[in-house]
Protein backbone atom coordinates (compact mmCIF):
# COMPACT_ATOMS: atom_id res chain seq x y z
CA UNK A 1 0.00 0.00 0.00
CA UNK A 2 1.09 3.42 -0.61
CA UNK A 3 2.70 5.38 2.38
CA UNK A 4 0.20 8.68 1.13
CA UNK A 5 -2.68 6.19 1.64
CA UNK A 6 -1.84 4.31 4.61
CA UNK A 7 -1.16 7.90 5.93
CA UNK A 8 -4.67 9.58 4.74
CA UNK A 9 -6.15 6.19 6.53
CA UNK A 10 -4.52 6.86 10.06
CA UNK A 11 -5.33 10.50 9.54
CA UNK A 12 -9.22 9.73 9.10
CA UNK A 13 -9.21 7.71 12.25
CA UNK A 14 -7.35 9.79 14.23
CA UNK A 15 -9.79 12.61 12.81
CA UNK A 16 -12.63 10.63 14.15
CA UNK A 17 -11.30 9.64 17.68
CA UNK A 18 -10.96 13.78 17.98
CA UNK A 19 -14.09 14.40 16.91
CA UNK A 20 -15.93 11.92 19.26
CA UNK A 21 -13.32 13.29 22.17
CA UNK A 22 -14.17 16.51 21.06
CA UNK A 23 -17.98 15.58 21.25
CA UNK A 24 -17.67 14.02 24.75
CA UNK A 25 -16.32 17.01 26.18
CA UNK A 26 -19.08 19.09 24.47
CA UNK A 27 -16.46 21.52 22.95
CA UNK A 28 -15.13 22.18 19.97
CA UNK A 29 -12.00 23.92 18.65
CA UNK A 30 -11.93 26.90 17.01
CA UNK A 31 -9.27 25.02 14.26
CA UNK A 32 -11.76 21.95 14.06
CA UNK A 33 -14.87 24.01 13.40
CA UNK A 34 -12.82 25.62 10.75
CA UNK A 35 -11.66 22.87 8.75
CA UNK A 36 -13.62 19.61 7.53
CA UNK A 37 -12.79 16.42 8.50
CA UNK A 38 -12.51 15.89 4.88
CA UNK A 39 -10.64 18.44 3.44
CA UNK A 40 -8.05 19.31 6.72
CA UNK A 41 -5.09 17.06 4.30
CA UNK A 42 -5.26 16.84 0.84
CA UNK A 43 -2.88 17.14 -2.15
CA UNK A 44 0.65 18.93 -1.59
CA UNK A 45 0.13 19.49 1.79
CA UNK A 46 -0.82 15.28 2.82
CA UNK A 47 3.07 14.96 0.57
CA UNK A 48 4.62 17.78 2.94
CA UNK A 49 3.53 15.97 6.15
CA UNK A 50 4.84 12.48 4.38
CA UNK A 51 8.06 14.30 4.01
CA UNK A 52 8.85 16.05 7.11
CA UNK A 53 7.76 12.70 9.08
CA UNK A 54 9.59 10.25 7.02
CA UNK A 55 12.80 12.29 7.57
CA UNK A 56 12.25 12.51 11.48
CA UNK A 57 11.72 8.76 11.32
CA UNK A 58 14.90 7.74 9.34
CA UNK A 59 16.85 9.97 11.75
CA UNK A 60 16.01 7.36 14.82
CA UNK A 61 18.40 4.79 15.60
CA UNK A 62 17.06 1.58 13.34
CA UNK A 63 18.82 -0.34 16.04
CA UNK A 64 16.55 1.29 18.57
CA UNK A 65 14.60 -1.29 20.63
CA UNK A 66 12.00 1.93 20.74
CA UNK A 67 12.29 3.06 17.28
CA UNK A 68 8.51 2.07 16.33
CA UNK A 69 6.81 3.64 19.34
CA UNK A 70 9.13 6.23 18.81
CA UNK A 71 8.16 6.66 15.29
CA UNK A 72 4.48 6.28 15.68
CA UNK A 73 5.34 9.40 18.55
CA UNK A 74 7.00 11.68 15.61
CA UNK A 75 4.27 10.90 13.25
CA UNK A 76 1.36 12.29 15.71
CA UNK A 77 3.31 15.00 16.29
CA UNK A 78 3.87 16.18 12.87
CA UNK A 79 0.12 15.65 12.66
CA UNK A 80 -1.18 17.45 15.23
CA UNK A 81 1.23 20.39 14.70
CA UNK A 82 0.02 20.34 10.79
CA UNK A 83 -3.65 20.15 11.89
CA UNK A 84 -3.97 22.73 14.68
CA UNK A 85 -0.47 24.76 13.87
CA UNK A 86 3.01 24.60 15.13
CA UNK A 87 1.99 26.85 18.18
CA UNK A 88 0.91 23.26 19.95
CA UNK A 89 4.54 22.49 20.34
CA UNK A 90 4.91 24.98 22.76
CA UNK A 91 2.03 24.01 24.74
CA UNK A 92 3.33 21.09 27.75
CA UNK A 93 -0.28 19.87 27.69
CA UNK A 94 0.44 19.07 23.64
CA UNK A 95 2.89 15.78 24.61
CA UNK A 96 0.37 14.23 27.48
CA UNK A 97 -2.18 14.97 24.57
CA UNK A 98 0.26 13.06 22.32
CA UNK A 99 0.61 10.02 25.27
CA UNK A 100 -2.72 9.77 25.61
CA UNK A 101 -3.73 9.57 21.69
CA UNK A 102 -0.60 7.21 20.87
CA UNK A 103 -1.97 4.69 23.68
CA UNK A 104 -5.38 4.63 22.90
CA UNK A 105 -4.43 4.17 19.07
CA UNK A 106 -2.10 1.46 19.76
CA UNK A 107 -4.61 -0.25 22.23
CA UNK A 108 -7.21 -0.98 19.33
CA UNK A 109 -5.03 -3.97 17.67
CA UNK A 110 -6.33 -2.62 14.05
CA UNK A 111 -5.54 0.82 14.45
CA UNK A 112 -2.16 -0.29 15.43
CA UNK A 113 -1.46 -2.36 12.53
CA UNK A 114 -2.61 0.06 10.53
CA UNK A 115 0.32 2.54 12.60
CA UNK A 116 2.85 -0.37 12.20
CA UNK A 117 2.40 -0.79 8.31
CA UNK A 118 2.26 3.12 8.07
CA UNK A 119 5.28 3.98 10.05
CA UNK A 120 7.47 0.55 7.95
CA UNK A 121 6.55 2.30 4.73
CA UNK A 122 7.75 5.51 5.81
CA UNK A 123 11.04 4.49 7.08
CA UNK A 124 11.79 2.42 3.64
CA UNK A 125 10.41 4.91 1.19
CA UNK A 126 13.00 7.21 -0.79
């Protein structure tokens, strides 16, 4: 499967886990009521995301006893900070957010093959 697709998959599901969080709390985001679910990565900017977490992945240690959790980590965060703006990085709250989304994702044994396949394609594509 293409890395672009496996990534627009994961991207839709994490979308969707947001959206029912989102709903659960009974708030919203200004960012989330400003972008559809279907539109928020398309095109050039789904390719920019590919590239910027594909490089942060290669850099880690292949060696690395970590390296998947690790990369699943960097991939989530170049998400979030393309979906809601780089200002999240900033934020201490933004890395507990990350902990919490990376465990629930890899908790649900499909989503995390899904993550596993994604993050392998990544790391081999040139």
């Amino acid at each position: 499967m293409d890395p672009v697709n496996s990534l627009s998959q994961v991207l839709s599901v994490l979308r969707r886990q947001m959206s029912e969080r989102s709903a659960k709390l009974g708030t919203q985001s200004a960012v989330s009521q400003s972008r559809s679910a279907e539109s928020a990565v398309t095109g050039d900017a789904l390719l920019e995301v590919q590239r910027k977490v594909q490089e942060r992945i290669r850099a880690l240690d292949p060696n690395d006893a970590r390296r998947q959790s690790k990369a699943v980590r960097l991939f989530l965060e170049g998400v979030f900070s393309h979906e809601f703006g780089d200002s999240m990085l900033t934020d201490p709250a933004f890395y507990n957010l990350i902990d919490d989304v990376q465990t629930a994702m890899e908790s649900d044994s499909e989503i995390d093959q899904a993550l596993q396949r994604m993050v392998k394609e990544l790391s081999e594509k040139i």
